[in-house]
Protein backbone atom coordinates (compact mmCIF):
# COMPACT_ATOMS: atom_id res chain seq x y z
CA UNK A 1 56.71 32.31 -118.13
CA UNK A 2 59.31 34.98 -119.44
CA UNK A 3 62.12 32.96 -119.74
CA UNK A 4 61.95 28.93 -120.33
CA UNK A 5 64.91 26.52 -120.46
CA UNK A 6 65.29 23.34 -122.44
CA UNK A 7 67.68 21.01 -123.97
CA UNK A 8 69.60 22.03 -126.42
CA UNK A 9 68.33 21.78 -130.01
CA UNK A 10 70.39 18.87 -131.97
CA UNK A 11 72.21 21.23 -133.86
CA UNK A 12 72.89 22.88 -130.86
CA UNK A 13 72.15 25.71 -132.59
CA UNK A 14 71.28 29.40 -130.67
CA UNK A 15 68.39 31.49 -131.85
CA UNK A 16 67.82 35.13 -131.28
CA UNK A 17 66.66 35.71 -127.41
CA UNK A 18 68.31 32.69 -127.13
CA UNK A 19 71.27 31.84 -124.89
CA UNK A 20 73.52 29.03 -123.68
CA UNK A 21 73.52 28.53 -119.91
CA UNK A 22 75.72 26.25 -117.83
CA UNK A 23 75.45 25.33 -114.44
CA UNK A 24 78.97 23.65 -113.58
CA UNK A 25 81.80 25.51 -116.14
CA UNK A 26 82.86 29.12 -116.20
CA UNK A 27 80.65 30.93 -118.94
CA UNK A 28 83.26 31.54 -121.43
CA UNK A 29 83.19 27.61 -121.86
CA UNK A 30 79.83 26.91 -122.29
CA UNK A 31 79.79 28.73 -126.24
CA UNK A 32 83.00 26.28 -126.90
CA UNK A 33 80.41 23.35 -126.59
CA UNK A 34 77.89 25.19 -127.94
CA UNK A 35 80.19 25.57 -131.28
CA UNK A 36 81.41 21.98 -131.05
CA UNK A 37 79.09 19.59 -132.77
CA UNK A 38 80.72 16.54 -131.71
CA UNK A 39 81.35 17.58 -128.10
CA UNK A 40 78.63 16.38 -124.87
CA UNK A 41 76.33 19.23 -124.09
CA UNK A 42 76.85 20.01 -120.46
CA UNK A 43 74.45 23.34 -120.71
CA UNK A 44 70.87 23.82 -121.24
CA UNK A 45 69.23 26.49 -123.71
CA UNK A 46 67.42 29.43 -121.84
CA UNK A 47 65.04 31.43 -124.61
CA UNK A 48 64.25 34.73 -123.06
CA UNK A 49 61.87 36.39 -126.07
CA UNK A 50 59.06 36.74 -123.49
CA UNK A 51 61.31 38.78 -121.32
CA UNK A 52 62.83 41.15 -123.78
CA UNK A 53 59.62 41.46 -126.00
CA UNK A 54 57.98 42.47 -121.73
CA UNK A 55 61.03 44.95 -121.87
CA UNK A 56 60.44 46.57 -124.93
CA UNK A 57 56.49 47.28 -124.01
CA UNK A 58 56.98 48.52 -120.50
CA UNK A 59 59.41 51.06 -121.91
CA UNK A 60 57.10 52.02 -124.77
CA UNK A 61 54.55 52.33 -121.87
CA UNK A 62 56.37 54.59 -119.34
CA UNK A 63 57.14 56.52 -122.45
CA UNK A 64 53.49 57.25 -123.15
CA UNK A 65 53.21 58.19 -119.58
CA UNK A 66 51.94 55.12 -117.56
CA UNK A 67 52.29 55.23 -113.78
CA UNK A 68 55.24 53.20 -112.58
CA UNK A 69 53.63 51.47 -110.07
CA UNK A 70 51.49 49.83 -112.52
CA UNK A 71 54.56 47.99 -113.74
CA UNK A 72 55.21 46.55 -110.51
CA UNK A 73 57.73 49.11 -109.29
CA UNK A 74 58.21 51.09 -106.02
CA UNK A 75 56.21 54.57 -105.91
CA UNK A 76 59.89 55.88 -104.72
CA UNK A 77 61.20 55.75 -107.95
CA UNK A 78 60.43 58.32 -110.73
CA UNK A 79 59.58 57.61 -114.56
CA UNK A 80 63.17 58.03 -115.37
CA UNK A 81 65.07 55.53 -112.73
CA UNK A 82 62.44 52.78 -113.97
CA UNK A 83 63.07 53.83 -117.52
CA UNK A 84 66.57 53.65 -117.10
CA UNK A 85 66.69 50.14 -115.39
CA UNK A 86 64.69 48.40 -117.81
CA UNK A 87 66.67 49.87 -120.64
CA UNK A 88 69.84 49.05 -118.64
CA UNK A 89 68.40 45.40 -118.29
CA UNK A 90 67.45 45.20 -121.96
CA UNK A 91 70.55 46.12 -123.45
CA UNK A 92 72.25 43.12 -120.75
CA UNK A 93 70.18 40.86 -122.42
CA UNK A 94 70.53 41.80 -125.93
CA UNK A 95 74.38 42.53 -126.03
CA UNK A 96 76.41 39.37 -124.99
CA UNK A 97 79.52 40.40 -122.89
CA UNK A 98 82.57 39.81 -124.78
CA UNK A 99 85.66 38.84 -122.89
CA UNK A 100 88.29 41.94 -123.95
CA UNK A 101 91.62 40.49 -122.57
CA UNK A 102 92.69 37.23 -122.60
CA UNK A 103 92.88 34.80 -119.17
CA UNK A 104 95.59 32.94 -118.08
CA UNK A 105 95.39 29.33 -115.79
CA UNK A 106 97.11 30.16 -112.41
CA UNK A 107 96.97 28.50 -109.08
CA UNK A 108 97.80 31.35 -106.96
CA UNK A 109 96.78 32.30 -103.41
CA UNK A 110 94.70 35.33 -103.13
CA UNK A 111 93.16 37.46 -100.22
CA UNK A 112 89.63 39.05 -100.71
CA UNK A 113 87.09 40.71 -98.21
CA UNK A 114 83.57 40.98 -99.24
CA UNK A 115 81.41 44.06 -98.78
CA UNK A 116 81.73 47.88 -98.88
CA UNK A 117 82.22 48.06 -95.23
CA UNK A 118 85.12 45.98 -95.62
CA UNK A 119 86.73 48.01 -98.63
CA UNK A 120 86.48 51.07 -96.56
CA UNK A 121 88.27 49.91 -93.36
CA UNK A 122 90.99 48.65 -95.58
CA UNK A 123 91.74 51.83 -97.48
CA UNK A 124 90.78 53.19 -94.09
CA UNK A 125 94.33 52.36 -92.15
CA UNK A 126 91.88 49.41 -90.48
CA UNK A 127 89.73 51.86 -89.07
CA UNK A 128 85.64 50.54 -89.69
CA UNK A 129 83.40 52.92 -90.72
CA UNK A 130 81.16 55.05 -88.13
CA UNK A 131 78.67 57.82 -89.25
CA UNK A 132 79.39 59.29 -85.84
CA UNK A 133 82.90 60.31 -86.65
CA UNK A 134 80.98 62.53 -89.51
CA UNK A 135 79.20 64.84 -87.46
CA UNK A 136 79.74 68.39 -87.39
CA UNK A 137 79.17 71.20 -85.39
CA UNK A 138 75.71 71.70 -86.70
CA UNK A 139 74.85 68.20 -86.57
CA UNK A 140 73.61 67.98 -83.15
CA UNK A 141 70.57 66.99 -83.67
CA UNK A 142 71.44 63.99 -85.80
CA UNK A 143 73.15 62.44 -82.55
CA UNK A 144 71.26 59.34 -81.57
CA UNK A 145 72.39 57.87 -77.95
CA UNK A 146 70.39 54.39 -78.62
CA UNK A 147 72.90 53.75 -81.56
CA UNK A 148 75.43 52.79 -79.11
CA UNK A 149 73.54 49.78 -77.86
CA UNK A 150 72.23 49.23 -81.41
CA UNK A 151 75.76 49.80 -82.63
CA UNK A 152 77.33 46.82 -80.44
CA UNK A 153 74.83 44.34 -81.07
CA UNK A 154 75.39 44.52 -85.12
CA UNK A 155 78.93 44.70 -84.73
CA UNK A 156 79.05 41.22 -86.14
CA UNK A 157 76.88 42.76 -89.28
CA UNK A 158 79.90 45.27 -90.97
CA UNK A 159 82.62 43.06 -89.56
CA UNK A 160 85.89 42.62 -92.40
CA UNK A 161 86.31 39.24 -93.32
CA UNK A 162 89.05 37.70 -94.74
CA UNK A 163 89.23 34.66 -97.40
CA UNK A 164 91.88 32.69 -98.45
CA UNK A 165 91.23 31.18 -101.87
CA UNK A 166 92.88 30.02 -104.68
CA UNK A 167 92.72 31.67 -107.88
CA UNK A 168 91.97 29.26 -111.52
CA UNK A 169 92.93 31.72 -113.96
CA UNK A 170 93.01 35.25 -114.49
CA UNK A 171 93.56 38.68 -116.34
CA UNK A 172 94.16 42.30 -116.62
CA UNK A 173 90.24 42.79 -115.75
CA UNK A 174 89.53 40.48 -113.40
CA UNK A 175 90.26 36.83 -112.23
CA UNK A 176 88.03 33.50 -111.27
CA UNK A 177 88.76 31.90 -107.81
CA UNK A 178 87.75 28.45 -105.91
CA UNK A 179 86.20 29.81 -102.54
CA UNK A 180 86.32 26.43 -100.17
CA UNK A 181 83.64 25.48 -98.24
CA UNK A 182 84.71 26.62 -94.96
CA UNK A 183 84.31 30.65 -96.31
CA UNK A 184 81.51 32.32 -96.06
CA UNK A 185 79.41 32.16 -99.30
CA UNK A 186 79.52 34.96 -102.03
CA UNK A 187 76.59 36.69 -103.76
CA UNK A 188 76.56 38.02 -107.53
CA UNK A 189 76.98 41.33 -107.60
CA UNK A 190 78.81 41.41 -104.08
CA UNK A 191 81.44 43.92 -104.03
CA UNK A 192 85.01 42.74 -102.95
CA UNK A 193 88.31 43.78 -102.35
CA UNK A 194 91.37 41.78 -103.32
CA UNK A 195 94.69 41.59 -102.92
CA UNK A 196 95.74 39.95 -105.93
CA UNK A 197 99.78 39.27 -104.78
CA UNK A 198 99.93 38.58 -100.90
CA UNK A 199 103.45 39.61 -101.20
CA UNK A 200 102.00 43.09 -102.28
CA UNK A 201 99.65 43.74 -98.83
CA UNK A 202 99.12 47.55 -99.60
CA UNK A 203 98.37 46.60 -103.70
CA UNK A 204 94.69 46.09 -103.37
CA UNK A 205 91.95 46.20 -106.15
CA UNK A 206 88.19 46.69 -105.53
CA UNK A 207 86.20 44.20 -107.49
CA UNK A 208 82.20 42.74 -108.13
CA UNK A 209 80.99 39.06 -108.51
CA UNK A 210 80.02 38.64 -111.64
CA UNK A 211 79.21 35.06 -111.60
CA UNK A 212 79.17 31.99 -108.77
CA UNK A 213 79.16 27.98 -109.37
CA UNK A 214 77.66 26.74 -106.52
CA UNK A 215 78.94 23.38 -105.41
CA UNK A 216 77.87 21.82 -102.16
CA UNK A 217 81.32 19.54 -101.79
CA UNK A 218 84.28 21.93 -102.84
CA UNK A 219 82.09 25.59 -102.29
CA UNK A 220 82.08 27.76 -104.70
CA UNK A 221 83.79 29.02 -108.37
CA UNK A 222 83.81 32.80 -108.86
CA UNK A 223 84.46 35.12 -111.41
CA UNK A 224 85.30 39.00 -110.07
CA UNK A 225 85.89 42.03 -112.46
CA UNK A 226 87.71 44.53 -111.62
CA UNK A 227 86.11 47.92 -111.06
CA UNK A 228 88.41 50.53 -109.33
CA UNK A 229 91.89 51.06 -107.92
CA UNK A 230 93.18 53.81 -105.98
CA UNK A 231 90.28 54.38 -104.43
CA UNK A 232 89.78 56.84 -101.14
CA UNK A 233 87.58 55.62 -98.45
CA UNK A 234 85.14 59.02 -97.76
CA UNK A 235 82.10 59.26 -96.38
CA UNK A 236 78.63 60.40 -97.99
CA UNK A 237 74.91 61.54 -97.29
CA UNK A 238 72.01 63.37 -99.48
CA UNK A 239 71.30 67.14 -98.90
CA UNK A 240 67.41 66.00 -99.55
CA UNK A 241 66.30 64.18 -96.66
CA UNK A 242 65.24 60.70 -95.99
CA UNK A 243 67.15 57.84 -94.81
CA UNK A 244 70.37 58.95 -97.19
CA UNK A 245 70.85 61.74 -94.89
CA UNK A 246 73.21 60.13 -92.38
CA UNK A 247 76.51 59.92 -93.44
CA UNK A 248 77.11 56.36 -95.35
CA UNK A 249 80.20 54.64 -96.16
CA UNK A 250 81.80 54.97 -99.73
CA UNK A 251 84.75 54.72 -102.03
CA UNK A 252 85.81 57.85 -104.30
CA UNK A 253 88.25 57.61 -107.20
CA UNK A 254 88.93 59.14 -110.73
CA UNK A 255 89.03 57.01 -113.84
CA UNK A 256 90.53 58.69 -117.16
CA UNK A 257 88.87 57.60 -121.17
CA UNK A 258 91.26 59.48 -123.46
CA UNK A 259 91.62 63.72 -122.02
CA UNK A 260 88.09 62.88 -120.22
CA UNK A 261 88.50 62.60 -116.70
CA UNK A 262 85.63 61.42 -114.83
CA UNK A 263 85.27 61.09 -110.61
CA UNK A 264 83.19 58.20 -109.75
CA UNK A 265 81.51 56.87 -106.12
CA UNK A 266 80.72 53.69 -105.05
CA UNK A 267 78.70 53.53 -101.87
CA UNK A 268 75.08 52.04 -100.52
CA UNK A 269 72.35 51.27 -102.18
CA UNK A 270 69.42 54.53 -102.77
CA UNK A 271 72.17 57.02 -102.71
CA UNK A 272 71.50 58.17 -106.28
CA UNK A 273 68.98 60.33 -107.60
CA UNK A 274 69.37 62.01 -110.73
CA UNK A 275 70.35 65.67 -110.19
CA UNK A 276 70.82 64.75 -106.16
CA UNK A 277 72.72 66.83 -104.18
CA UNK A 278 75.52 64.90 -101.81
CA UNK A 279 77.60 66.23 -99.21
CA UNK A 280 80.98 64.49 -99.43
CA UNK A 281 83.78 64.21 -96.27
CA UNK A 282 87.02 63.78 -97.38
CA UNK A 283 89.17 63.63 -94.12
CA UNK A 284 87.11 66.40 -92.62
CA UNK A 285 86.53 68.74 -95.90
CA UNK A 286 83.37 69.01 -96.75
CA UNK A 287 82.48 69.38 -101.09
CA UNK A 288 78.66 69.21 -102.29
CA UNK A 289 78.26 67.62 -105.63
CA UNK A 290 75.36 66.70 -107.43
CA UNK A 291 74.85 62.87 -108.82
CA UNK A 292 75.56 62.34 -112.99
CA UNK A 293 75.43 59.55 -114.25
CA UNK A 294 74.50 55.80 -112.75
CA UNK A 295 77.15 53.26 -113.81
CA UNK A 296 75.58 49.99 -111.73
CA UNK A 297 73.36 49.72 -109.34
CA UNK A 298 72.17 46.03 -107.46
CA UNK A 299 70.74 45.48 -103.90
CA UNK A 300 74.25 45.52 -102.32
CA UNK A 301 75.86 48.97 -103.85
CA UNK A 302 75.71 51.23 -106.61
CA UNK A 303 78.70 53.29 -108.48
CA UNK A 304 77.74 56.53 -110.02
CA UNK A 305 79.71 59.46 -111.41
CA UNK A 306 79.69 62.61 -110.11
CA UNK A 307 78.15 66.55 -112.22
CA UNK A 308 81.37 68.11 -113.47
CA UNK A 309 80.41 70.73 -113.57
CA UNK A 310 79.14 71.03 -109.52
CA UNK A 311 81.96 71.56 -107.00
CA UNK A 312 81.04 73.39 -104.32
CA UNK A 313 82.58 73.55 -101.01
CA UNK A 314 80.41 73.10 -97.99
């Protein structure tokens, strides 16, 4: 196995690869007990030196040229996307996240919709997303008449839903919610939009889960970062073919580090390619950009910057 999990030792002490897990307490909490000898131990130890030592070699071997596919990955992907992930993987596993700014208990009412659908009709004045609405005068032949049927009978698929929950604490970066039963159940890495102060309808953040507490009687505990405000709902497809060449659904906005500005995407799944060319829609103007650099990237949605230095109008 890769990664084994066992009791803690009695000194409850952590070696290297090693790492506290805990089933039923937000993950902050579970290195308290682990530094606090004469407290219960409600997690178990999970050593993962099989999986990072498994890491290390597949990188070594995809950097002495071995085929991706012998490492269990898609043909579809090149040297460098594989490369990337597993390095992207190993530095998850080697770095613990560190909480930056502080979280406060609250009891608050919140409003969240799950999905990148969702976030788009939002910050789409409640209009849902349709590729149709994208097509131009050129575009003829991407017209497809069976997508109305098909289009009606997965309504229920994209359709914005709205939770209620309450929220247990939170901070400038994010926030941890109880989701009740009656909700439908969240996925790590969903995306989510929020609307942190109901009195505040049009204040509305865009956010990931990060981590969920399963628990069959009260539903779930969440945590949710924050990753983007002021976003523009705009709609994307690749210049290269394939099944990214319909338009897709996605969320543009710009996020300053010091004088660097950089304009960043969030949208489907396969979108980016290194060095991919996109065609962009902005309210009916057209830009071609090429992909940069890939921020995240899960089954559900990936957020990638956008070349600086391409800006090109269609």
């Amino acid at each position: 196995n890769l990664v084994t999990m066992a009791e803690p030792k009695p000194d409850k002490a952590l070696a290297a690869n090693e790492y506290a897990v805990c089933l039923h307490c937000d993950p902050v909490e579970v290195m308290q007990y682990a530094r606090t000898p004469d407290q219960p131990t409600p997690w178990k130890r999970l050593d993962a030196s099989n999986l990072i030592g498994q890491l290390e070699l597949d990188l070594k071997r995809l950097a002495s040229g071995t085929k991706v596919a012998s490492l269990g990955f898609s043909n579809r992907i090149s040297a460098t996307e594989a490369s990337q992930l597993l390095k992207s993987m190993l530095t998850q596993w080697k770095h613990n996240p560190e909480r930056k700014l502080p979280r406060h208990k609250q009891d608050d009412d919140i409003e969240l919709s799950p999905g990148l659908h969702a976030a788009f009709q939002l910050h789409n004045q409640g209009i849902a997303f349709d590729s149709s609405d994208y097509l131009g005068a050129g575009d003829d032949h991407e017209i497809d008449l069976s997508s109305l049927l098909s289009n009606g009978l997965d309504a229920h698929e994209h359709e914005k839903v709205n939770l209620r929950c309450k929220t247990i604490n939170r901070s400038a970066g994010g926030l941890a919610i109880n989701i009740p039963t009656v909700h439908t159940r969240l996925r790590v890495g969903e995306l989510v939009t929020v609307t942190p102060d109901l009195t505040k309808p049009r204040h509305v953040l865009v956010g990931s889960i990060r981590w969920v507490v399963n628990n069959s009687e009260d539903g779930q505990i969440a945590g949710i970062q924050y990753i983007a405000k002021d976003v523009r709902p705009i709609a994307i497809r690749s210049l290269e073919g394939g099944p990214q060449a319909h338009f897709h659904p996605a969320l543009y906005y710009r996020f300053k580090q010091g004088e660097q500005a950089f304009e960043l995407i969030i949208t489907t799944r396969g979108m980016y390619r290194p060095g991919r060319m996109l065609e962009l829609d902005q309210q009916g103007e057209r830009l071609q950009r090429s992909c940069h650099h890939l921020i995240e990237s899960n089954s559900l949605f990936e957020r990638f910057s956008l070349n600086p230095d391409a800006n090109v109008n269609a």
